[in-house]
Protein backbone atom coordinates (compact mmCIF):
# COMPACT_ATOMS: atom_id res chain seq x y z
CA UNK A 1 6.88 -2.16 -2.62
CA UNK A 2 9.55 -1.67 -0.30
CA UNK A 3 11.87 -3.99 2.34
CA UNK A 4 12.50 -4.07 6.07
CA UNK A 5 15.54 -5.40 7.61
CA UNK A 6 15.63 -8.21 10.42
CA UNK A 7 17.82 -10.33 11.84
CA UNK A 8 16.75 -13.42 10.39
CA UNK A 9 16.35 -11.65 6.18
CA UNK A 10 14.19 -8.93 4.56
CA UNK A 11 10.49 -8.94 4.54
CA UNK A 12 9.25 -7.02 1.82
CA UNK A 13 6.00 -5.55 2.12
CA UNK A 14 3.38 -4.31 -0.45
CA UNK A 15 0.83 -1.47 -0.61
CA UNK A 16 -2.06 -0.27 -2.48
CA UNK A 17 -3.32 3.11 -1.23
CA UNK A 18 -6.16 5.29 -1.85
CA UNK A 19 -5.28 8.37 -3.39
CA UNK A 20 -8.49 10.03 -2.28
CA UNK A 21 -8.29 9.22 0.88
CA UNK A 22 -4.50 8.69 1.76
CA UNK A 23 -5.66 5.29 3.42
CA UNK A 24 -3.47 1.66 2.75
CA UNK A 25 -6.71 -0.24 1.61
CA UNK A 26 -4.40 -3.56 0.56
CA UNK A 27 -1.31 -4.52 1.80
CA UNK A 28 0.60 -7.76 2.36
CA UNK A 29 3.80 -8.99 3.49
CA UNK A 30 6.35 -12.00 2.34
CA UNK A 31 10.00 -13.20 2.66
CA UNK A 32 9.86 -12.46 -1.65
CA UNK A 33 9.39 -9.63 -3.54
CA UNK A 34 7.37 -11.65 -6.00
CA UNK A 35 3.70 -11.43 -8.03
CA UNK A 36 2.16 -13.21 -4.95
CA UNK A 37 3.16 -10.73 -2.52
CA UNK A 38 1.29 -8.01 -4.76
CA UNK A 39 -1.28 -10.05 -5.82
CA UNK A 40 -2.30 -10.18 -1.55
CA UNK A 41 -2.43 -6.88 -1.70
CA UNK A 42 -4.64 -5.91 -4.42
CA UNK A 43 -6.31 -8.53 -3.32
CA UNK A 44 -7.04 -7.62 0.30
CA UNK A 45 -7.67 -4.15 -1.62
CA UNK A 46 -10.54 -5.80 -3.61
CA UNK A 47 -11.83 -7.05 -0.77
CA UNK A 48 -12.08 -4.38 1.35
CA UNK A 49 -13.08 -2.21 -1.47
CA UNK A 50 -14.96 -4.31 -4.18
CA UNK A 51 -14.26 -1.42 -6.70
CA UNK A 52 -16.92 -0.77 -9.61
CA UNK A 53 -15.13 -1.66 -13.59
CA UNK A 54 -13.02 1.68 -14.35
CA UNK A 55 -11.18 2.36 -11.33
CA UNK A 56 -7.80 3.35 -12.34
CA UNK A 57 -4.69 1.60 -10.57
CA UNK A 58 -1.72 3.36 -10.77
CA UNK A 59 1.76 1.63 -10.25
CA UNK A 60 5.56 1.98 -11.60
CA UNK A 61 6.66 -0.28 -13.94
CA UNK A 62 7.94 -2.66 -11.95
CA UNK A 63 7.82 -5.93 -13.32
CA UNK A 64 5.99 -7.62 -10.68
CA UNK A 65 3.27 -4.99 -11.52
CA UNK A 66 3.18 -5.89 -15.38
CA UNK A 67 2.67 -9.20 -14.69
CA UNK A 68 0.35 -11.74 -16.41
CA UNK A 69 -1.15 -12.79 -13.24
CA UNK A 70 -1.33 -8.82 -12.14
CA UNK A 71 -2.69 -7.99 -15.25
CA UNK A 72 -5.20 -10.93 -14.87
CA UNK A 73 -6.62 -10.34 -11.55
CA UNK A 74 -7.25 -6.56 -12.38
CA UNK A 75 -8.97 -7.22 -15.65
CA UNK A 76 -10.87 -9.97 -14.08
CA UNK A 77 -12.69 -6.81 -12.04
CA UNK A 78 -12.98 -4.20 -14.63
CA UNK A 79 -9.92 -2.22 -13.06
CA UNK A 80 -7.58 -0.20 -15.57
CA UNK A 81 -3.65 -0.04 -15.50
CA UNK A 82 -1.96 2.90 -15.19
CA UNK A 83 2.02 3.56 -14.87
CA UNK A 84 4.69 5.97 -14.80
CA UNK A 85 7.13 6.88 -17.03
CA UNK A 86 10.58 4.89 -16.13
CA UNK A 87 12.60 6.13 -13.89
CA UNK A 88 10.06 9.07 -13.02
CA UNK A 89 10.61 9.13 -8.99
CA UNK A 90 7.45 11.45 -9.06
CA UNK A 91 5.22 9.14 -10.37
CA UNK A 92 4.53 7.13 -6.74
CA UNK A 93 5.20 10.08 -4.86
CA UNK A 94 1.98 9.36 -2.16
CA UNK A 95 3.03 5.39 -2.13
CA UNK A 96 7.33 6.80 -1.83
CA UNK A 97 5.83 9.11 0.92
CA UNK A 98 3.66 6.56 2.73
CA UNK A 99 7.15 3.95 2.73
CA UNK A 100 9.52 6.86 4.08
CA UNK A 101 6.93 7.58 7.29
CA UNK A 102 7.09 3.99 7.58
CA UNK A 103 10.61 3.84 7.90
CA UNK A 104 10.86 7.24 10.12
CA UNK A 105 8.27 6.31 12.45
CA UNK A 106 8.26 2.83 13.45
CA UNK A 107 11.20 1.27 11.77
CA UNK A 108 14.19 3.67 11.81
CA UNK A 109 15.54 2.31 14.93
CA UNK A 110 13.90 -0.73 15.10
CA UNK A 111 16.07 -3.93 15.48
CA UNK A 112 13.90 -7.04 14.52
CA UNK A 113 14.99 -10.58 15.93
CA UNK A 114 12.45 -12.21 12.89
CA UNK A 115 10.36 -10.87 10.41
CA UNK A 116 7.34 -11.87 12.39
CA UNK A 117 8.43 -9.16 14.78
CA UNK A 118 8.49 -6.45 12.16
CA UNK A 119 5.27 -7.96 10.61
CA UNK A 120 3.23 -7.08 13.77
CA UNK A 121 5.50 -3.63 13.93
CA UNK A 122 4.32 -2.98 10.36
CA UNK A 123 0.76 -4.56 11.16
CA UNK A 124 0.35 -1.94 13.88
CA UNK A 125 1.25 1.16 11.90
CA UNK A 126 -0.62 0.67 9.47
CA UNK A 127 -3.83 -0.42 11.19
CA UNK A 128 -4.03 1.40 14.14
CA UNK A 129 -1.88 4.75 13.48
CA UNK A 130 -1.72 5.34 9.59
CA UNK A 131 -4.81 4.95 8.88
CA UNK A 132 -6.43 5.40 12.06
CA UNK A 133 -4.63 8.45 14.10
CA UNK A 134 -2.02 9.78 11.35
CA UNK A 135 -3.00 12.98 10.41
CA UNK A 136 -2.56 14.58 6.51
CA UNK A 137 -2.32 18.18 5.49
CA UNK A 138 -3.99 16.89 2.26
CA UNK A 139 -6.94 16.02 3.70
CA UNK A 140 -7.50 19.00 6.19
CA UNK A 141 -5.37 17.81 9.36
CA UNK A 142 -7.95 14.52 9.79
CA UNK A 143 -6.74 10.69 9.17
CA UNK A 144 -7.88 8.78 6.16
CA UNK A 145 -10.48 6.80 8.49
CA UNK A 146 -11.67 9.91 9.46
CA UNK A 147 -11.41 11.56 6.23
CA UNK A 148 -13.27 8.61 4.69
CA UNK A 149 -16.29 8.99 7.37
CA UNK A 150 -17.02 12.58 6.59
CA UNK A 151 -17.02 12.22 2.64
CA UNK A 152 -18.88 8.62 2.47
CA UNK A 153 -21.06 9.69 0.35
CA UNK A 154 -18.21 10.32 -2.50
CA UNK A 155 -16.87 7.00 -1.71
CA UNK A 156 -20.21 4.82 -2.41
């Protein structure tokens, strides 16, 4: 989770990511940084995804991710928690780098009237360039959409 500045307050936003594929597959965004914000994401992650029981979802221990309700909804699907050791800044090292090209890219010199201005900023990069047109080293110079279309067959 992470926070954008605006004129008006913060709006915090919320991602789950693929590690396979590099691509934000749940996200959501709030004036709160509360259970409800990352219970949209994993969510809209579920959703998008509908995961088979045993898929591993790795978070820090933040305590909106150790939840009840957290630990509810991903039981309720068969998904298994995983976190980091405290403190361990390596632990969320795709999610960290994900949130600092977020704030490089479309949000460094940004100045947001409201925080429905930086929600369709935010919107944007994520659905049309990140996951889109953003190309990743890790996955041979190709975005995650693209990534994801040439290895379907290891997603299904």
């Amino acid at each position: 989770m992470t926070f954008v500045r605006t004129r008006a307050s913060w709006l915090y936003l919320a991602i789950l990511l693929d590690l396979y594929s590099r691509r934000i597959v749940g996200w959501a965004m709030g004036d709160r940084p509360n259970e409800a914000l990352t219970l949209g994401a994993l969510n809209m992650a579920l959703e998008h995804r509908a995961p088979k029981p045993g898929l591993i979802h790795h978070t820090d221990q933040g305590g909106i991710y150790r939840s009840q309700g957290y630990r509810d909804r991903m039981a309720s699907v068969g998904i298994l928690p995983s976190m980091g050791s405290k403190g361990s800044a390596y632990d969320n090292a795709v999610a960290e780098s994900f949130f600092s090209n977020l704030k490089n890219e479309p949000i460094h010199h940004a100045d947001f009237p409201s925080r429905e201005s930086a929600r369709a900023a935010i919107f944007s990069y994520i659905e049309l360039f990140y996951n889109r047109r953003r190309i990743h080293q890790t996955l041979g110079y190709v975005s995650p959409v693209a990534f994801e279309e040439a290895n379907c067959e290891v997603l299904n």
